[in-house]
PDB file of N, CA and C in Angstrom:
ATOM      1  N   UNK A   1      -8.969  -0.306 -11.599  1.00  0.00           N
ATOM      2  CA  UNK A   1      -7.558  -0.102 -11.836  1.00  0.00           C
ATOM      3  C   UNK A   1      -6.706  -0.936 -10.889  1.00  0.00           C
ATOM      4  N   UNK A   2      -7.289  -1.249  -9.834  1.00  0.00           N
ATOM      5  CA  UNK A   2      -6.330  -1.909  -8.379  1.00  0.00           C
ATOM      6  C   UNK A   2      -6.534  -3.523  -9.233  1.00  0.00           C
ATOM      7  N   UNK A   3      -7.257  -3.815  -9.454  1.00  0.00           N
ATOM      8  CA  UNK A   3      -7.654  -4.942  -9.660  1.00  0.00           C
ATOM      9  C   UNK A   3      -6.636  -5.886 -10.979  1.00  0.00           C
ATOM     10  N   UNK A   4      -6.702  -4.681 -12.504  1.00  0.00           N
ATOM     11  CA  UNK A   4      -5.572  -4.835 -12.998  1.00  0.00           C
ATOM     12  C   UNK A   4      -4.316  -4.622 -12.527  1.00  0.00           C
ATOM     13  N   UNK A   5      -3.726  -3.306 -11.782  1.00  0.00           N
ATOM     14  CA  UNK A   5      -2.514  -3.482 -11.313  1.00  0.00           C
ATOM     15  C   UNK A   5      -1.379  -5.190 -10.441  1.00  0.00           C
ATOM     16  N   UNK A   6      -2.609  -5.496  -9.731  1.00  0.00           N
ATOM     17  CA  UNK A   6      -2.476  -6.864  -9.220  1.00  0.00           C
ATOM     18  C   UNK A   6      -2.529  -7.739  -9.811  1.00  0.00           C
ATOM     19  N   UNK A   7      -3.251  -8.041 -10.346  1.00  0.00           N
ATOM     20  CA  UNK A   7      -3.286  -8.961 -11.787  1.00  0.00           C
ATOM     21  C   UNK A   7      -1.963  -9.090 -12.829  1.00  0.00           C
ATOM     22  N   UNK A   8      -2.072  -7.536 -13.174  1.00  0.00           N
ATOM     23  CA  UNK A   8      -0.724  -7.969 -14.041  1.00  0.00           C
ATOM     24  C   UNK A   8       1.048  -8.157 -12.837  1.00  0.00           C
ATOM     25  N   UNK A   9       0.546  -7.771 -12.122  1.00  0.00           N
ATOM     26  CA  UNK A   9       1.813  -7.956 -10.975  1.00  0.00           C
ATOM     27  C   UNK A   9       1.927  -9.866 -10.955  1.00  0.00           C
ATOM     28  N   UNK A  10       0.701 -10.155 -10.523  1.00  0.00           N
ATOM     29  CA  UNK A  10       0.839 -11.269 -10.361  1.00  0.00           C
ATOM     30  C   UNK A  10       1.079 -12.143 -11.438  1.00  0.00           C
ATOM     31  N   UNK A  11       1.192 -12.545 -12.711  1.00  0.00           N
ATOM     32  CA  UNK A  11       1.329 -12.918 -13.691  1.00  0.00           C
ATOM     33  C   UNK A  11       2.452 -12.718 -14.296  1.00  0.00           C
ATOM     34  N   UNK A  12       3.257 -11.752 -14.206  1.00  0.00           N
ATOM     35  CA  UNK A  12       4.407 -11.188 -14.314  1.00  0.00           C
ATOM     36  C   UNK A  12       5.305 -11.758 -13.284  1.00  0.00           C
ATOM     37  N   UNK A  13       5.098 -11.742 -12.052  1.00  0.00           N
ATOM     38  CA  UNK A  13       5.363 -12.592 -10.539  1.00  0.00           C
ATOM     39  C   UNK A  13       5.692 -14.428 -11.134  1.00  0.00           C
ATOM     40  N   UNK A  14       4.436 -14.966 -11.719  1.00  0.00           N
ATOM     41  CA  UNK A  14       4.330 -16.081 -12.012  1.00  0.00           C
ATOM     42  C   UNK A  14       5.263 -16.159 -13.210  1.00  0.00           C
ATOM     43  N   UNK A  15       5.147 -15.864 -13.793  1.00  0.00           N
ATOM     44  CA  UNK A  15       6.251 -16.285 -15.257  1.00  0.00           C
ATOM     45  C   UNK A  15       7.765 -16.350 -14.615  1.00  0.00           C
ATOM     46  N   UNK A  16       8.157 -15.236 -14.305  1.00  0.00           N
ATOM     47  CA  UNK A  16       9.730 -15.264 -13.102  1.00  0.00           C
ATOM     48  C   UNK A  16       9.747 -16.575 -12.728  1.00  0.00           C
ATOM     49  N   UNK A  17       8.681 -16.309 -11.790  1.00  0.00           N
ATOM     50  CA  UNK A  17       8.691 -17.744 -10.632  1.00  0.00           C
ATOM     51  C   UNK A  17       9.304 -18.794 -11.500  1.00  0.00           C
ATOM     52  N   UNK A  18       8.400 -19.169 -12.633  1.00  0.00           N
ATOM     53  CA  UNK A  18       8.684 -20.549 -13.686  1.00  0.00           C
ATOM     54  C   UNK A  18       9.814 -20.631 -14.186  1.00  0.00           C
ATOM     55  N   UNK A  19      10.386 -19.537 -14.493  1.00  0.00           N
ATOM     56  CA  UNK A  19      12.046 -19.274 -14.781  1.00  0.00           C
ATOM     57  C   UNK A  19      12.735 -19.622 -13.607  1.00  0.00           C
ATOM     58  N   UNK A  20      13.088 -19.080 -12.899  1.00  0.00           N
ATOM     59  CA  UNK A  20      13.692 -18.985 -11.303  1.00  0.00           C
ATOM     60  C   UNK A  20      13.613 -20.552 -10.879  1.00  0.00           C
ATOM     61  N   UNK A  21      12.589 -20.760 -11.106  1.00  0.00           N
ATOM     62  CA  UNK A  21      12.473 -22.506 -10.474  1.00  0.00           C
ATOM     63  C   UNK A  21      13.182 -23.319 -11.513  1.00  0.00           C
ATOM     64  N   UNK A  22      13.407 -22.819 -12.995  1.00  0.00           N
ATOM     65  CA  UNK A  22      13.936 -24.021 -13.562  1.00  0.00           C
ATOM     66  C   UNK A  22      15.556 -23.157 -14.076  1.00  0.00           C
ATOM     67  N   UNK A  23      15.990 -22.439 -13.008  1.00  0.00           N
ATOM     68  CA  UNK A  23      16.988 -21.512 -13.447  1.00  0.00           C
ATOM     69  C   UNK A  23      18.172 -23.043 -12.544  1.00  0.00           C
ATOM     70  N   UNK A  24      19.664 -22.715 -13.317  1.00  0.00           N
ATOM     71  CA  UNK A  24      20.200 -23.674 -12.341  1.00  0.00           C
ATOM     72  C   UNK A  24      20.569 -23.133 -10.753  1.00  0.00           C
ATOM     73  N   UNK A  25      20.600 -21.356 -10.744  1.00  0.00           N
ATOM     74  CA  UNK A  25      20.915 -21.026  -9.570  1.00  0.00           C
ATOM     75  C   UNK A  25      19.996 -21.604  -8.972  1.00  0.00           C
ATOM     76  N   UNK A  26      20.544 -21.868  -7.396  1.00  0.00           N
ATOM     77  CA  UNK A  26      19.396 -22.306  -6.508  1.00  0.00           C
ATOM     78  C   UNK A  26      19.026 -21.354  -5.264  1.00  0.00           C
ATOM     79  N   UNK A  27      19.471 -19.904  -5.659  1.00  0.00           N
ATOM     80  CA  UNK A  27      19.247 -19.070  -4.821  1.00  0.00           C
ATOM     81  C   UNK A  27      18.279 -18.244  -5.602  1.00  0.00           C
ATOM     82  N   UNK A  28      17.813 -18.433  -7.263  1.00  0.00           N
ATOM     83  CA  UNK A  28      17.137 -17.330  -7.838  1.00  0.00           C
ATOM     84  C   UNK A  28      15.637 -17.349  -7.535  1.00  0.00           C
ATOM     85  N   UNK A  29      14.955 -18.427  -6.851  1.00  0.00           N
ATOM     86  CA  UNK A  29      13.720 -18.179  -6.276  1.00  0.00           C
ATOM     87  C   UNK A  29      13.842 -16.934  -5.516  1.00  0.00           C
ATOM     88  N   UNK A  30      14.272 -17.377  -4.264  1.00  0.00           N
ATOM     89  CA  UNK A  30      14.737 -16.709  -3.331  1.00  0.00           C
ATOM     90  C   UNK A  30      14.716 -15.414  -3.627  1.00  0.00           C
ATOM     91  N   UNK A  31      15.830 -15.040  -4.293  1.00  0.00           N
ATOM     92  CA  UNK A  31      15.881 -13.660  -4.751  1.00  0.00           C
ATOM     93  C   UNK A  31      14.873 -13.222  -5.274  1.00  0.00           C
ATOM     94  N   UNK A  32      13.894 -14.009  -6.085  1.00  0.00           N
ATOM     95  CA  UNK A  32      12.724 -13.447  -7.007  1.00  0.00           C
ATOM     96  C   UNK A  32      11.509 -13.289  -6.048  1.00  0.00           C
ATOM     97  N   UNK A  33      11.563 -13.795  -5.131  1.00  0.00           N
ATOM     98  CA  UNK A  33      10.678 -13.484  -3.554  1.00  0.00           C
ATOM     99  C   UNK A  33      10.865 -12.123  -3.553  1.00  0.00           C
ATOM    100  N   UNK A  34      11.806 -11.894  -3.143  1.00  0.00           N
ATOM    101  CA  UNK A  34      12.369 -10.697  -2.242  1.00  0.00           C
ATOM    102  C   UNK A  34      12.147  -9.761  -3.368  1.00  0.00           C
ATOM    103  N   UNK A  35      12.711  -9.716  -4.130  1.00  0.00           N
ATOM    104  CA  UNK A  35      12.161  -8.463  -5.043  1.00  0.00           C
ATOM    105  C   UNK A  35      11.145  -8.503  -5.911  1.00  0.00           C
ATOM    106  N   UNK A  36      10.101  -9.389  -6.027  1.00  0.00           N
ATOM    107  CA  UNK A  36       8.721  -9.456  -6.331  1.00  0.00           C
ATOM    108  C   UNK A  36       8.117  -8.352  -5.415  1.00  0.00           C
ATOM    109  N   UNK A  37       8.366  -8.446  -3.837  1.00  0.00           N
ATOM    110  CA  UNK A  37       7.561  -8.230  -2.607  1.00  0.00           C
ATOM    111  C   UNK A  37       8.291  -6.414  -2.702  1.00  0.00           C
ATOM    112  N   UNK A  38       9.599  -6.304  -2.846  1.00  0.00           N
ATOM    113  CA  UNK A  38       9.826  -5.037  -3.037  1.00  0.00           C
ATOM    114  C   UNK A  38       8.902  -4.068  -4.159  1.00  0.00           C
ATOM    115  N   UNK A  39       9.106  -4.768  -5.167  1.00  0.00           N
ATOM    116  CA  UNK A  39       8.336  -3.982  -6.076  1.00  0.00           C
ATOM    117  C   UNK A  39       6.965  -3.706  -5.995  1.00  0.00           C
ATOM    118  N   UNK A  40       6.320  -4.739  -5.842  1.00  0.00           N
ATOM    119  CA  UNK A  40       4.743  -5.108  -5.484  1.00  0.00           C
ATOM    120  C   UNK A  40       4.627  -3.769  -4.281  1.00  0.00           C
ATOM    121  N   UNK A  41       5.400  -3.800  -3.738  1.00  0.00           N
ATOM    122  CA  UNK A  41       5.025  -2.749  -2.572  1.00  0.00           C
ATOM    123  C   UNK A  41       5.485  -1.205  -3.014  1.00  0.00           C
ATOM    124  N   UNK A  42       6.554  -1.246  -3.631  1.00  0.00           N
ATOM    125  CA  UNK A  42       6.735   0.264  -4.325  1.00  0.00           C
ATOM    126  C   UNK A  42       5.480   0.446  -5.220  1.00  0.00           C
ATOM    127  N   UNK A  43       5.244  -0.091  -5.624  1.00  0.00           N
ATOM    128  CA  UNK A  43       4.478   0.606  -6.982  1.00  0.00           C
ATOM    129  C   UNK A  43       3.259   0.132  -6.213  1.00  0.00           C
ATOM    130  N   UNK A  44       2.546  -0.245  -5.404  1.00  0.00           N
ATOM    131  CA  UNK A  44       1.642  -0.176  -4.752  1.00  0.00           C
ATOM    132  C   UNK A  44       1.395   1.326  -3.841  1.00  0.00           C
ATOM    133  N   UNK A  45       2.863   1.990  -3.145  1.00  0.00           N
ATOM    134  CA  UNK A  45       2.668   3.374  -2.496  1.00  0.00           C
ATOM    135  C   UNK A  45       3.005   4.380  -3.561  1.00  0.00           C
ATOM    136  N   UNK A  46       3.182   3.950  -4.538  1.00  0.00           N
ATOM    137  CA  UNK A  46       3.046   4.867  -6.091  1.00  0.00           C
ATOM    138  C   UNK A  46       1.629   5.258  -7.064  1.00  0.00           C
ATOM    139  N   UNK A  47       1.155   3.970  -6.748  1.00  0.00           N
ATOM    140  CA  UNK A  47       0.039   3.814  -6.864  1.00  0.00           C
ATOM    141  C   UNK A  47      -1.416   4.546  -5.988  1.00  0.00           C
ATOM    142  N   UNK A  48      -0.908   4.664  -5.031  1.00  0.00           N
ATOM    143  CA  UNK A  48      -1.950   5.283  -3.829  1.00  0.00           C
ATOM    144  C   UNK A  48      -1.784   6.629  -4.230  1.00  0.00           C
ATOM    145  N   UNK A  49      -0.267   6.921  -3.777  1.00  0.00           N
ATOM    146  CA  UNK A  49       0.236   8.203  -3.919  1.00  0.00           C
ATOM    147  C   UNK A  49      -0.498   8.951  -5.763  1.00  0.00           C
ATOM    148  N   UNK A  50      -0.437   8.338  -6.516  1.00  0.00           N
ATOM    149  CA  UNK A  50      -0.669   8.898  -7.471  1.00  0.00           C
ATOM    150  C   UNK A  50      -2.478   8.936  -7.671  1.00  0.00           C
ATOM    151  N   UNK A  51      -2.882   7.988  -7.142  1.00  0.00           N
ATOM    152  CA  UNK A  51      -4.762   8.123  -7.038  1.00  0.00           C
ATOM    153  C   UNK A  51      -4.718   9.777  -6.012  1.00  0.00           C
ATOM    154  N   UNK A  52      -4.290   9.374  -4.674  1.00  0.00           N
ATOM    155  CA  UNK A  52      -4.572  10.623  -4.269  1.00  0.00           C
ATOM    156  C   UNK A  52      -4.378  12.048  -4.717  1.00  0.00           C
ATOM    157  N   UNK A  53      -3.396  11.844  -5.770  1.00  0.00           N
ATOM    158  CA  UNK A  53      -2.918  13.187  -6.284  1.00  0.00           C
ATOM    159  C   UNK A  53      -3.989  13.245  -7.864  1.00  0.00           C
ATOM    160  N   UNK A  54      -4.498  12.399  -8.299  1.00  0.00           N
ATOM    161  CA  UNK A  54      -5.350  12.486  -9.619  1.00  0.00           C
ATOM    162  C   UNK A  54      -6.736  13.023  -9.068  1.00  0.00           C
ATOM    163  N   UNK A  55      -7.280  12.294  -7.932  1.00  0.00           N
ATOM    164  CA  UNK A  55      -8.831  11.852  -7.641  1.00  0.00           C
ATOM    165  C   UNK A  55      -9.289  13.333  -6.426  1.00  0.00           C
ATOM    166  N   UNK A  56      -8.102  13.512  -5.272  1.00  0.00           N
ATOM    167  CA  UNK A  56      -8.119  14.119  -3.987  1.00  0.00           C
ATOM    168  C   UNK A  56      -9.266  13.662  -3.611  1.00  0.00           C
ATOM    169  N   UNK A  57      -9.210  12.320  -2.875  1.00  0.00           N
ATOM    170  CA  UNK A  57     -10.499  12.145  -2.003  1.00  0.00           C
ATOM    171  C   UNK A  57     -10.252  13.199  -0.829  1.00  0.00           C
ATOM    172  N   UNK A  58     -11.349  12.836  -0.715  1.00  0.00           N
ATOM    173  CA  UNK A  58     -11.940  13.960   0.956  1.00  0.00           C
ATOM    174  C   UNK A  58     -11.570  12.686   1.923  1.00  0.00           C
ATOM    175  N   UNK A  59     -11.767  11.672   1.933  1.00  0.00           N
ATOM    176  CA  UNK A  59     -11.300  10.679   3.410  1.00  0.00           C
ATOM    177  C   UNK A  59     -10.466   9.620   2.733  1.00  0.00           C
ATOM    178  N   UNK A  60     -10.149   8.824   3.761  1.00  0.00           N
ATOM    179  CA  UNK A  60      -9.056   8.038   3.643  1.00  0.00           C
ATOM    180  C   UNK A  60      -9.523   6.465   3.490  1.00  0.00           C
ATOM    181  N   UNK A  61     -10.746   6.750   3.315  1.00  0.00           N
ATOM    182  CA  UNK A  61     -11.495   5.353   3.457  1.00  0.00           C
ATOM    183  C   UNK A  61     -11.686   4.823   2.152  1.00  0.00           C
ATOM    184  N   UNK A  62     -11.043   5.250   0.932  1.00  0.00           N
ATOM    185  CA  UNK A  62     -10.596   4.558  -0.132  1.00  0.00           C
ATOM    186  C   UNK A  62      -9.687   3.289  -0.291  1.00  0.00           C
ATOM    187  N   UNK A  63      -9.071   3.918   1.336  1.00  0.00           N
ATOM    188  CA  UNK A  63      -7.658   2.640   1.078  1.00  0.00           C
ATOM    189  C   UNK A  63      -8.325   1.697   2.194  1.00  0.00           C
ATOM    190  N   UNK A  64      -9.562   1.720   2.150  1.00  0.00           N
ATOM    191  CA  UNK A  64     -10.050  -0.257   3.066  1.00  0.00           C
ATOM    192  C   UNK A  64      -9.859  -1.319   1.912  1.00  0.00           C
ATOM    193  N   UNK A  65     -10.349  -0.972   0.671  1.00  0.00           N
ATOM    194  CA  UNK A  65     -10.959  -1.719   0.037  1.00  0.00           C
ATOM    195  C   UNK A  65      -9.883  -2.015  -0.934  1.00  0.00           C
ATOM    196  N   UNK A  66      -8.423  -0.959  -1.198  1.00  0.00           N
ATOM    197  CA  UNK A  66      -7.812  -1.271  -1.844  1.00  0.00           C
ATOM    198  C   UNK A  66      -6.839  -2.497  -1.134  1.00  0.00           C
ATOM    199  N   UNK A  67      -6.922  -2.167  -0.041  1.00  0.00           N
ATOM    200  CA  UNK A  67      -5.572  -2.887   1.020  1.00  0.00           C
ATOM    201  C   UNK A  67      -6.573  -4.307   1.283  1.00  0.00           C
ATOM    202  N   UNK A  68      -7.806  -4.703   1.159  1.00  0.00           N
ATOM    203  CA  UNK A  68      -8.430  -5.784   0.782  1.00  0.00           C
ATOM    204  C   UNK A  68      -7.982  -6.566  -0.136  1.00  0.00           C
ATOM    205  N   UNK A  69      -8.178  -5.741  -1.533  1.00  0.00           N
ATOM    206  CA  UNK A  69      -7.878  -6.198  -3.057  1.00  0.00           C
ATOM    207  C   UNK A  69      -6.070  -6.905  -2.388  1.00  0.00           C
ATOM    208  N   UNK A  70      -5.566  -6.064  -2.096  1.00  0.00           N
ATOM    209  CA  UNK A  70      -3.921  -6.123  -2.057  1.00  0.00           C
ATOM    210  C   UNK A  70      -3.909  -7.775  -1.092  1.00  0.00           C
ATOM    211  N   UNK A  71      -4.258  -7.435  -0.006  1.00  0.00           N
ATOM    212  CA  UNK A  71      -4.452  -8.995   0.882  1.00  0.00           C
ATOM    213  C   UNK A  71      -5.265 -10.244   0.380  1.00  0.00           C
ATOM    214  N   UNK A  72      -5.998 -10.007  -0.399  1.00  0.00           N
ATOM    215  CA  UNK A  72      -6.378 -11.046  -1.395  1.00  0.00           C
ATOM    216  C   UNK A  72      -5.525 -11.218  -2.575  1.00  0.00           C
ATOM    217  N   UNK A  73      -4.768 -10.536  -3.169  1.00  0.00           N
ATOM    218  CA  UNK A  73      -3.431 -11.189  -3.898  1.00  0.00           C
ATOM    219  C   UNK A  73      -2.518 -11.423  -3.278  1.00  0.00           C
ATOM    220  N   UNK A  74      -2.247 -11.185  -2.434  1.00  0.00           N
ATOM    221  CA  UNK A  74      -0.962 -11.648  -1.690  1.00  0.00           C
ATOM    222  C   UNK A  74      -1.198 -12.832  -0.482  1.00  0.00           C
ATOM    223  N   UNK A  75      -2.465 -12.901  -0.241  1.00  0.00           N
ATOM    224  CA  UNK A  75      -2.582 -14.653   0.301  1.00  0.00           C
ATOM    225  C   UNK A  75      -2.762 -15.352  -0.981  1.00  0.00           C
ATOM    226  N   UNK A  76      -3.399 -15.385  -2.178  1.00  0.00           N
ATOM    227  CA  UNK A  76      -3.107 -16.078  -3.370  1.00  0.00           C
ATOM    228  C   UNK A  76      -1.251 -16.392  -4.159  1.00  0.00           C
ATOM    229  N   UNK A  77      -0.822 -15.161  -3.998  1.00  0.00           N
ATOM    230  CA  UNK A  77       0.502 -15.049  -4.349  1.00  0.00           C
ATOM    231  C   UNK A  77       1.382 -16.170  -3.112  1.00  0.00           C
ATOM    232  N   UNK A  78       1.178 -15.936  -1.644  1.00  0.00           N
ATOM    233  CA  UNK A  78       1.845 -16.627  -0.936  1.00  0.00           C
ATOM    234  C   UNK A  78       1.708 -18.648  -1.299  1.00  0.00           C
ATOM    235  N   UNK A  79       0.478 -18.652  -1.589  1.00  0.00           N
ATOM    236  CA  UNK A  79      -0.287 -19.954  -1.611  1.00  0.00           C
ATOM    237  C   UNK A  79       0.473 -20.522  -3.139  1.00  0.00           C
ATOM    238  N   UNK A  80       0.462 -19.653  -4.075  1.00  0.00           N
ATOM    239  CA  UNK A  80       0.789 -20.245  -5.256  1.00  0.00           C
ATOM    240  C   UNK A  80       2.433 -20.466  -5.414  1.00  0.00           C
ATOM    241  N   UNK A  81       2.916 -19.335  -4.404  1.00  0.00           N
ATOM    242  CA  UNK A  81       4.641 -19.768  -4.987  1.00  0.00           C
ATOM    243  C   UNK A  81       5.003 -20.944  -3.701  1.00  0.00           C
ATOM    244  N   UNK A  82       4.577 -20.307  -2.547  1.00  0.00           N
ATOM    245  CA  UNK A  82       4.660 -22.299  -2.143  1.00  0.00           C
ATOM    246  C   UNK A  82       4.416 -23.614  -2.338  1.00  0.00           C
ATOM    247  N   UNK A  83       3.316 -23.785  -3.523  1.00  0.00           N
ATOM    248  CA  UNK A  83       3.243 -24.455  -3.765  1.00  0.00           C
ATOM    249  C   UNK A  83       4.323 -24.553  -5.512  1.00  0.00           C
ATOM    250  N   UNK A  84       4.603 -23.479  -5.682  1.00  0.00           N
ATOM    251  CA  UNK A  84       5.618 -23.991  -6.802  1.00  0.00           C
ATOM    252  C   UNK A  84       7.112 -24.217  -6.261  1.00  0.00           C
ATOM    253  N   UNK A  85       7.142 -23.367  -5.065  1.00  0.00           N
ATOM    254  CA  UNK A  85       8.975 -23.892  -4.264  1.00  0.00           C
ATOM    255  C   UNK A  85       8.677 -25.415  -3.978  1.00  0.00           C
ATOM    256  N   UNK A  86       7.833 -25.624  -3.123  1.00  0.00           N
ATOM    257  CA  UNK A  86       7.340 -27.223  -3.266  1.00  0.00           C
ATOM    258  C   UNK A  86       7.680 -28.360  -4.035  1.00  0.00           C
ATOM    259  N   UNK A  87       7.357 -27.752  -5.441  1.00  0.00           N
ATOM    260  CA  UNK A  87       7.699 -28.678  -6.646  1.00  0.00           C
ATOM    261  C   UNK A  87       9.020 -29.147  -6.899  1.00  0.00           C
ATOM    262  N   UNK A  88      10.154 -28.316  -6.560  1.00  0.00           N
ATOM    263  CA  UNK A  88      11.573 -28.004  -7.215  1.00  0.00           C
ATOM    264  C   UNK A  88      11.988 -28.883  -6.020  1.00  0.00           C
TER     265      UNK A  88
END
């Protein structure tokens, strides 16, 4: 489930991006940063919050592997929109 959640975040992330970069504002990257990273992170402690309330693990050691998954899209995510601010 972590795996799709990120996935479709990121792809959803990317399409914006392609808009935003060929938008004429030249502040709508920018902005699409900032609230990519807002959302990505709400619905990421929505996301936890709602596993723990479906699943009730007994320890907390569920969230190594999710906050892995999460830092492996988000050094991919950092890598890919710099290299598309780059372009513009």
């Amino acid at each position: 489930m972590t795996w799709g959640l990120f996935v479709a975040l990121t792809l959803g992330m990317f399409v914006l991006a392609r808009m935003a970069l060929n938008s004429q504002n030249r502040s709508a990257f920018d902005a699409l940063l900032l609230s990519v990273n807002f959302i990505k992170i709400f619905t990421t402690i929505i996301f936890i919050f709602t596993y723990i309330r479906a699943f009730e693990p007994t320890s907390n050691w569920f969230l190594i592997p999710f906050f892995l998954i999460y830092a492996l899209f988000t050094i991919f995510e950092v890598d890919m929109l710099s290299k598309m601010g780059k372009e513009k």
